[in-house]
C-alpha atoms as a PDB file:
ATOM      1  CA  UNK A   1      -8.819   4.781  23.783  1.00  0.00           C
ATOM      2  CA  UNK A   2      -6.725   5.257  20.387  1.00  0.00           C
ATOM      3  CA  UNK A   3      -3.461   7.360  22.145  1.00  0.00           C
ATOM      4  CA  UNK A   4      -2.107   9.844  19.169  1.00  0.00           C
ATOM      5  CA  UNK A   5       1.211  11.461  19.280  1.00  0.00           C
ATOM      6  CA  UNK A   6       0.805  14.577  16.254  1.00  0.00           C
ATOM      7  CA  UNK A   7       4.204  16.285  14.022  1.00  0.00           C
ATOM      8  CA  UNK A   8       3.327  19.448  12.310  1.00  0.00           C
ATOM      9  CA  UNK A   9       5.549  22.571  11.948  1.00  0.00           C
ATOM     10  CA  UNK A  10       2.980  25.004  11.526  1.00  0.00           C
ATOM     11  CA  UNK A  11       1.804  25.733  15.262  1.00  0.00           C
ATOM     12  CA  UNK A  12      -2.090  26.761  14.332  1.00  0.00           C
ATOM     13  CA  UNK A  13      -2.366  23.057  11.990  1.00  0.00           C
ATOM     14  CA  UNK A  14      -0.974  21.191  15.277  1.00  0.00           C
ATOM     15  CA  UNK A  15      -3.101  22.846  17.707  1.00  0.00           C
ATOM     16  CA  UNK A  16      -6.567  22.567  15.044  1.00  0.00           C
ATOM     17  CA  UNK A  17      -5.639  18.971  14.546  1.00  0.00           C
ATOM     18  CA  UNK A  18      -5.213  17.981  18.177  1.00  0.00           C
ATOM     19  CA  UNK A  19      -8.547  19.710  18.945  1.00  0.00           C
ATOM     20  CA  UNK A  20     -10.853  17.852  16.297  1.00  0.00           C
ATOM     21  CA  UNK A  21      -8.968  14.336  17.034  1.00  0.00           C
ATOM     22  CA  UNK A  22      -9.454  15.286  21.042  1.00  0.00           C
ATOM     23  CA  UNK A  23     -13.684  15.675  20.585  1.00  0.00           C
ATOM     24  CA  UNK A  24     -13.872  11.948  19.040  1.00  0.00           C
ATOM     25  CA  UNK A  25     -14.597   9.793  22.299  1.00  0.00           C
ATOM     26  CA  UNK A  26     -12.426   7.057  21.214  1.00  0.00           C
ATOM     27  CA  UNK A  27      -9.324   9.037  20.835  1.00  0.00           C
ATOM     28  CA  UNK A  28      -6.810  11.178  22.406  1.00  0.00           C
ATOM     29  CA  UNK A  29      -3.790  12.836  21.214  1.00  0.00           C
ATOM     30  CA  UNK A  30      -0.967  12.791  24.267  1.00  0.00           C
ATOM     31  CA  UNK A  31       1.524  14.457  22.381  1.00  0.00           C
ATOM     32  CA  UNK A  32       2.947  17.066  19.880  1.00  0.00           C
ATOM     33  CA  UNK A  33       5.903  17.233  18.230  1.00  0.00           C
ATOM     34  CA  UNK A  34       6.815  20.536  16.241  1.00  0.00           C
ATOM     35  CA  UNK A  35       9.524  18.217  14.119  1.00  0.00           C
ATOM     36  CA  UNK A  36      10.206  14.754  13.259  1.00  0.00           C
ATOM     37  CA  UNK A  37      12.990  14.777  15.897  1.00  0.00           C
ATOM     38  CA  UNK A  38      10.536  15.497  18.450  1.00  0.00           C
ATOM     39  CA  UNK A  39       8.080  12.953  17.274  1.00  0.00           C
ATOM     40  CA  UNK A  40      10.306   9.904  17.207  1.00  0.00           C
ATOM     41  CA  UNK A  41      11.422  10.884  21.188  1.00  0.00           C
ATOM     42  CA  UNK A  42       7.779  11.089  22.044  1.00  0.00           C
ATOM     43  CA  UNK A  43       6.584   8.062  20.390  1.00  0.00           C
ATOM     44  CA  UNK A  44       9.913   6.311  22.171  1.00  0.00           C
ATOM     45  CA  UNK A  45       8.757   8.150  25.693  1.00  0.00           C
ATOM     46  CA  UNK A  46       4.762   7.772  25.045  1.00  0.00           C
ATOM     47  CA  UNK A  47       4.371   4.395  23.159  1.00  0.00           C
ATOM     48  CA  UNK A  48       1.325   5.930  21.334  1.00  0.00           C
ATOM     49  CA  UNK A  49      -0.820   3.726  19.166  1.00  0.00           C
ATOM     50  CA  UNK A  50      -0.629   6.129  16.109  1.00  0.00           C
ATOM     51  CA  UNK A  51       1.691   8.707  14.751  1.00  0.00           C
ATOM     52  CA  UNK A  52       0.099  11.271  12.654  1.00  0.00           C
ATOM     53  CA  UNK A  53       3.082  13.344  10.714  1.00  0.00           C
ATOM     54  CA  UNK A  54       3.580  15.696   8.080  1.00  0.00           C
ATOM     55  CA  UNK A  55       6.496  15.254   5.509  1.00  0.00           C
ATOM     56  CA  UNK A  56       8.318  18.862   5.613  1.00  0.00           C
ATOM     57  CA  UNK A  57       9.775  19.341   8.804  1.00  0.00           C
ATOM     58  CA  UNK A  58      12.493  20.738   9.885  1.00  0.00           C
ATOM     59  CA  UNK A  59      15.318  18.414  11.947  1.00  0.00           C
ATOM     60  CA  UNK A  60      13.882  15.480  10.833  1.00  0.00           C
ATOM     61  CA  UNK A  61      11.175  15.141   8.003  1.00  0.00           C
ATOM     62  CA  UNK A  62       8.260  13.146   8.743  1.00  0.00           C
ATOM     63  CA  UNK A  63       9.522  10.038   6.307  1.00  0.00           C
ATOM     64  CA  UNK A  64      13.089  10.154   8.595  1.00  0.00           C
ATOM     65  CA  UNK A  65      11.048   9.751  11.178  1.00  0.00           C
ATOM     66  CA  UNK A  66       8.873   7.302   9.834  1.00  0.00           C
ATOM     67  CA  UNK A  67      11.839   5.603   8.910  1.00  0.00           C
ATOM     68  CA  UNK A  68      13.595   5.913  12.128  1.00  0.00           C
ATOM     69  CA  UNK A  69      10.775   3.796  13.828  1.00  0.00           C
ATOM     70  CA  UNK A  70       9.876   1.716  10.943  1.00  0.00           C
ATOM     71  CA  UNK A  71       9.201  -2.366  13.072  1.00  0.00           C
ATOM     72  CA  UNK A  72       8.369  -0.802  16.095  1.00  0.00           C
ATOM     73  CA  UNK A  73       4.248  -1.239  17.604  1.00  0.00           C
ATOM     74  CA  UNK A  74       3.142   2.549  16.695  1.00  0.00           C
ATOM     75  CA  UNK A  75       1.546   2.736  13.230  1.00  0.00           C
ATOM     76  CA  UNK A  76       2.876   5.761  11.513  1.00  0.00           C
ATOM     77  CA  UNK A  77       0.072   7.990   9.285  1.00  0.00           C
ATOM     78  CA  UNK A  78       1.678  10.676   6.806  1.00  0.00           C
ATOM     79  CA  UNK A  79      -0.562  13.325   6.152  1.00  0.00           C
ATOM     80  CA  UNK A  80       1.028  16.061   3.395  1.00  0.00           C
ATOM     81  CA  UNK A  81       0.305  18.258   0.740  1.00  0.00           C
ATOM     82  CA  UNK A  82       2.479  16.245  -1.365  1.00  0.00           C
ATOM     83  CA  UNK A  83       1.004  13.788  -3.878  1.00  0.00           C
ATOM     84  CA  UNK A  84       4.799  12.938  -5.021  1.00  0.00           C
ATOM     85  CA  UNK A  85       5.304   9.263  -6.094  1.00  0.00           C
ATOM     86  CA  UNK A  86       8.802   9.368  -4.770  1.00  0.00           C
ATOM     87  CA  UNK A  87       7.515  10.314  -0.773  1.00  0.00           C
ATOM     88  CA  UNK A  88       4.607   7.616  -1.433  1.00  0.00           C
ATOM     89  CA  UNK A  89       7.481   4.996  -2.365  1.00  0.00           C
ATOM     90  CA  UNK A  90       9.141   5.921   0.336  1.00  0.00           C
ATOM     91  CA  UNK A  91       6.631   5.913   3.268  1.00  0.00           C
ATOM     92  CA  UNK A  92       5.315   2.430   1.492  1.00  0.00           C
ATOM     93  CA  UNK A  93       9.389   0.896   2.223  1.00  0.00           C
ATOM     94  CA  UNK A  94       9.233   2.432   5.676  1.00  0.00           C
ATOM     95  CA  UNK A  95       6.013   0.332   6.548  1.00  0.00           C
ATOM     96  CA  UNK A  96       3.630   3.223   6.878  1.00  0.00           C
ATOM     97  CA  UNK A  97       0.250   2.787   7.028  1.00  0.00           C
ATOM     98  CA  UNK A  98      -1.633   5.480   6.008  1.00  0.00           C
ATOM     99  CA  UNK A  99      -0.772   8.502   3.086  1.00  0.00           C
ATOM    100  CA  UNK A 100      -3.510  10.823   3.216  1.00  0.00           C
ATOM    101  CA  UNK A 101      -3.616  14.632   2.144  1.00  0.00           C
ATOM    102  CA  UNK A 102      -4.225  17.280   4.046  1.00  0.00           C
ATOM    103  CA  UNK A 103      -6.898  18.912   2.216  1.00  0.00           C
ATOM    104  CA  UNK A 104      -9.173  15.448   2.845  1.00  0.00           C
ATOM    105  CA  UNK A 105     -11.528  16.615   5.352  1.00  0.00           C
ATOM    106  CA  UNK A 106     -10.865  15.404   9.059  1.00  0.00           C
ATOM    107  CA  UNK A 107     -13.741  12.734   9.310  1.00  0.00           C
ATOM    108  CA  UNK A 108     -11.551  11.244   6.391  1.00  0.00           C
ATOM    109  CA  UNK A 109      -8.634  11.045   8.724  1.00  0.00           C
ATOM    110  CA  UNK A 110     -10.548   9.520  11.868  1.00  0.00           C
ATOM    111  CA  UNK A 111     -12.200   6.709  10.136  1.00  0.00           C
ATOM    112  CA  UNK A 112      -8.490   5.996   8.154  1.00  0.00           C
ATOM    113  CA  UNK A 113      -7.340   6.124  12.273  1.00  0.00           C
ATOM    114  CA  UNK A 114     -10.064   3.513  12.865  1.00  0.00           C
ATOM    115  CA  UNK A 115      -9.411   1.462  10.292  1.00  0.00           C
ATOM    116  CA  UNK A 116      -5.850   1.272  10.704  1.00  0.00           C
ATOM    117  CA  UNK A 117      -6.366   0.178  14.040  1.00  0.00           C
ATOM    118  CA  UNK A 118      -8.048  -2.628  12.615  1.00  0.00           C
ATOM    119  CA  UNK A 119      -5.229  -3.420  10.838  1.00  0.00           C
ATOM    120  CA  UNK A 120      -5.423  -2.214   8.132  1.00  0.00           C
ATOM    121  CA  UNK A 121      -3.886   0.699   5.050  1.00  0.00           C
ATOM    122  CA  UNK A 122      -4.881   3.773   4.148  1.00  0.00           C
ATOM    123  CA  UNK A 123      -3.733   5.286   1.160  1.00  0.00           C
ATOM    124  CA  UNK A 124      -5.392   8.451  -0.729  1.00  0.00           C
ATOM    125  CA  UNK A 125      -6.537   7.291  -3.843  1.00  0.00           C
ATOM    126  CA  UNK A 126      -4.714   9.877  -5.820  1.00  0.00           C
ATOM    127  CA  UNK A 127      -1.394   8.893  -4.683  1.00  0.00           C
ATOM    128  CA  UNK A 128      -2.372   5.208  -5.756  1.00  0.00           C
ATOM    129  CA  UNK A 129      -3.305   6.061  -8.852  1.00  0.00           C
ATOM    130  CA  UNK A 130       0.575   8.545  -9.553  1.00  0.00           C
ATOM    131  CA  UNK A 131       1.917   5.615  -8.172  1.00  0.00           C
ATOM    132  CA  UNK A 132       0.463   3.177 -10.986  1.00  0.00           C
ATOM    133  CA  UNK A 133       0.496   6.294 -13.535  1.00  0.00           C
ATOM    134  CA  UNK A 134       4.323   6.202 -12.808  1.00  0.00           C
ATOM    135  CA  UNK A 135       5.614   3.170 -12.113  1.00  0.00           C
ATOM    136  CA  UNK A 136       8.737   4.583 -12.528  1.00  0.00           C
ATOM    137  CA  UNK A 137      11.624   1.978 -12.435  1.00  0.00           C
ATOM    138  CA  UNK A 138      15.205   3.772 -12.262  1.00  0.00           C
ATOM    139  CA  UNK A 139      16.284   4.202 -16.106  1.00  0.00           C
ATOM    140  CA  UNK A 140      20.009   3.948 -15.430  1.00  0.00           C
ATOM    141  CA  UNK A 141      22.137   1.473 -14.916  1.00  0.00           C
ATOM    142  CA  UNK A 142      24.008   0.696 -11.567  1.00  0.00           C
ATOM    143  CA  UNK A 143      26.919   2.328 -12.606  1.00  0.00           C
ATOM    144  CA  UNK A 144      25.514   5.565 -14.266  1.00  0.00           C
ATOM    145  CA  UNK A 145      23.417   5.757 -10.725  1.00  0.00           C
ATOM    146  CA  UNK A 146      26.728   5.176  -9.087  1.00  0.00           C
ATOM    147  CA  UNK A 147      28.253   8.305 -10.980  1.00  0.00           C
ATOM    148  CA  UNK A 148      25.225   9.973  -9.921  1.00  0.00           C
ATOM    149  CA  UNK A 149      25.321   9.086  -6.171  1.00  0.00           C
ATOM    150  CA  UNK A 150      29.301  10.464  -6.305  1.00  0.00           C
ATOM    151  CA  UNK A 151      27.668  13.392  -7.849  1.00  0.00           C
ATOM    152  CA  UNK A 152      25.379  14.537  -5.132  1.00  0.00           C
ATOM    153  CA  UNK A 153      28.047  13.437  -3.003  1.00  0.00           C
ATOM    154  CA  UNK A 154      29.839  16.421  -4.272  1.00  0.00           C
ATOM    155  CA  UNK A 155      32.334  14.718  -6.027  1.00  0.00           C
ATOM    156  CA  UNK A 156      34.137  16.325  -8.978  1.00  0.00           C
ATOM    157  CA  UNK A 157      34.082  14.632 -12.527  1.00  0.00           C
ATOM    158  CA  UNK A 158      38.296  13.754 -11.511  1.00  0.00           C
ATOM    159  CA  UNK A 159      37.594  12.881  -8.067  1.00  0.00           C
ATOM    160  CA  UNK A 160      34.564  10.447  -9.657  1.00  0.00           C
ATOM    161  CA  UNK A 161      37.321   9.160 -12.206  1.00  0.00           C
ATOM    162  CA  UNK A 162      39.642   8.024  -9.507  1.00  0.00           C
ATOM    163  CA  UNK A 163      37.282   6.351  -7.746  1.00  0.00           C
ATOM    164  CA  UNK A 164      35.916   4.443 -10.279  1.00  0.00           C
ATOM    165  CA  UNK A 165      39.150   3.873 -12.144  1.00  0.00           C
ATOM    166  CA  UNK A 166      37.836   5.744 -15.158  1.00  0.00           C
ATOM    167  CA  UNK A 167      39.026   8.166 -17.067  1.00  0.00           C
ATOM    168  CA  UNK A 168      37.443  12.141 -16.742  1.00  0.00           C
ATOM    169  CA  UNK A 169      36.172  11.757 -20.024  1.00  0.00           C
ATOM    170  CA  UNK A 170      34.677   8.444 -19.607  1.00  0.00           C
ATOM    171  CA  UNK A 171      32.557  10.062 -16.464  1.00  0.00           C
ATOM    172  CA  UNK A 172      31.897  12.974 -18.764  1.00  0.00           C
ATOM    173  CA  UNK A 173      29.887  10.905 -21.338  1.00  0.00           C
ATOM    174  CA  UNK A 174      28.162   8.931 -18.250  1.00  0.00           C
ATOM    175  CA  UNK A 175      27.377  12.641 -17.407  1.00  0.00           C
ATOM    176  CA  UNK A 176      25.415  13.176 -19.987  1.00  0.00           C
ATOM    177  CA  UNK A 177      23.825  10.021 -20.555  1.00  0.00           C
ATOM    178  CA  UNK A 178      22.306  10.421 -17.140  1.00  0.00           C
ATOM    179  CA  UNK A 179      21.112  13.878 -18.239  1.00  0.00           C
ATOM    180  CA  UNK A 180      19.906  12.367 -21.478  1.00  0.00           C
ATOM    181  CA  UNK A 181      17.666   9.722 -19.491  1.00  0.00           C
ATOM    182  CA  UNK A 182      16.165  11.242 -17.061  1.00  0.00           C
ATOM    183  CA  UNK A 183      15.607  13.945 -19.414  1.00  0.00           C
ATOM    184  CA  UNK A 184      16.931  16.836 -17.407  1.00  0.00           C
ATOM    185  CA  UNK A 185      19.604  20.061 -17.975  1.00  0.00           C
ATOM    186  CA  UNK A 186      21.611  19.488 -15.308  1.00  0.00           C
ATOM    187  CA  UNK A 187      23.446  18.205 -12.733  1.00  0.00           C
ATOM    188  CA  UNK A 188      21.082  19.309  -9.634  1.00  0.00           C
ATOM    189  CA  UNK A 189      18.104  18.684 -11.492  1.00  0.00           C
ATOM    190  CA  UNK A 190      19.021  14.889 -11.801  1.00  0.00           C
ATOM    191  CA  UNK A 191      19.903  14.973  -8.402  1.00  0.00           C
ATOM    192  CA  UNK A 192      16.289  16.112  -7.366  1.00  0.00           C
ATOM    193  CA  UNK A 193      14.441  13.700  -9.121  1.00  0.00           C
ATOM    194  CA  UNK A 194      16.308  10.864  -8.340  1.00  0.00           C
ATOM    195  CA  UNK A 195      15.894  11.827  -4.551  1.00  0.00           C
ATOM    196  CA  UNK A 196      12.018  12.928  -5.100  1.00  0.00           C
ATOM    197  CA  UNK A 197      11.649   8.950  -6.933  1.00  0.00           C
ATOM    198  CA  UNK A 198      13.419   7.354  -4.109  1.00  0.00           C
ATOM    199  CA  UNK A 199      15.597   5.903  -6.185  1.00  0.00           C
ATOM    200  CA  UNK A 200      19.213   6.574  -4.549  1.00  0.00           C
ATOM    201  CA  UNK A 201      19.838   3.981  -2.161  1.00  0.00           C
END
């Protein structure tokens, strides 16, 4: 028997999800977790074979989690509505093995539950294909991403000076080269995409 623990937020997805993955024979789902909080305590108290989580969750998002018990026996499947290269990135570091969408239809998700069982990855096809469509490599350098990190640190441009022994006007033209690059108007827009690509570290 394949033991499931599910994490969705939306109550009426959790409890339609748990009852199509309960009528398979080989499978039962022995918990649910309304956050990714929840989910890593279960999988810690339940030592499920499979997680199945979503990605926007409150607490803890589902790649926290995922990252949270990335080495340990359970295999972790996202399942979103996001096809975003920088969550796909992310779940791929934190040794996930299955990225599916939620609008795949659920005999989708129990053979990808099978399979991964057997070892091996399941990855929707369109997120493969962003990912290759955008192989996105970080356009700045390691110190314009370091100005950037201070940034969504909430640093000011003299508080990033100090730090980096450079001068406020110095920081102001790495400002806008970072701006320039990743082809954005501002400050929290750079911030977004760098956190959407995965790229801070």
């Amino acid at each position: 028997m394949i033991r499931i623990v599910l994490a969705e937020d939306q109550g009426m997805m959790l409890g339609a999800l748990a009852s199509l993955l309960d009528m398979e024979d080989d499978m039962e789902v022995v918990g649910k977790a309304k956050n990714g909080e929840e989910a890593v305590k279960l999988v810690h108290e339940l030592a499920p074979d499979i997680c199945i989580m979503d990605i926007e969750m409150p607490v803890k998002t589902g790649l926290d989690a995922a990252e949270a018990l990335h080495g340990g026996a359970c295999k972790i499947i996202i399942l979103t509505t996001f096809a975003r290269t920088g969550y796909f990135e992310r779940a791929r570091k934190a040794g996930v093995r299955g990225y599916l969408l939620k609008d795949s239809p659920i005999e989708e998700l129990v053979h990808a539950i099978r399979m991964i069982m057997d070892g091996r990855r399941m990855y929707a096809p369109e997120l493969v294909d962003l990912a290759y469509e955008d192989e996105g490599e970080n356009p700045l350098t390691e110190r314009e991403s370091q100005v950037l990190g201070l940034i969504a640190e909430g640093k000011t441009t003299k508080e990033i000076a100090a730090e980096l022994f450079l001068s406020p006007g110095t920081v102001r033209n790495y400002i806008s080269i970072i701006l320039e690059k990743l082809g954005v108007g501002n400050r929290i827009e750079a911030i977004s995409l760098f956190k959407e690509k995965g790229w801070f570290r």
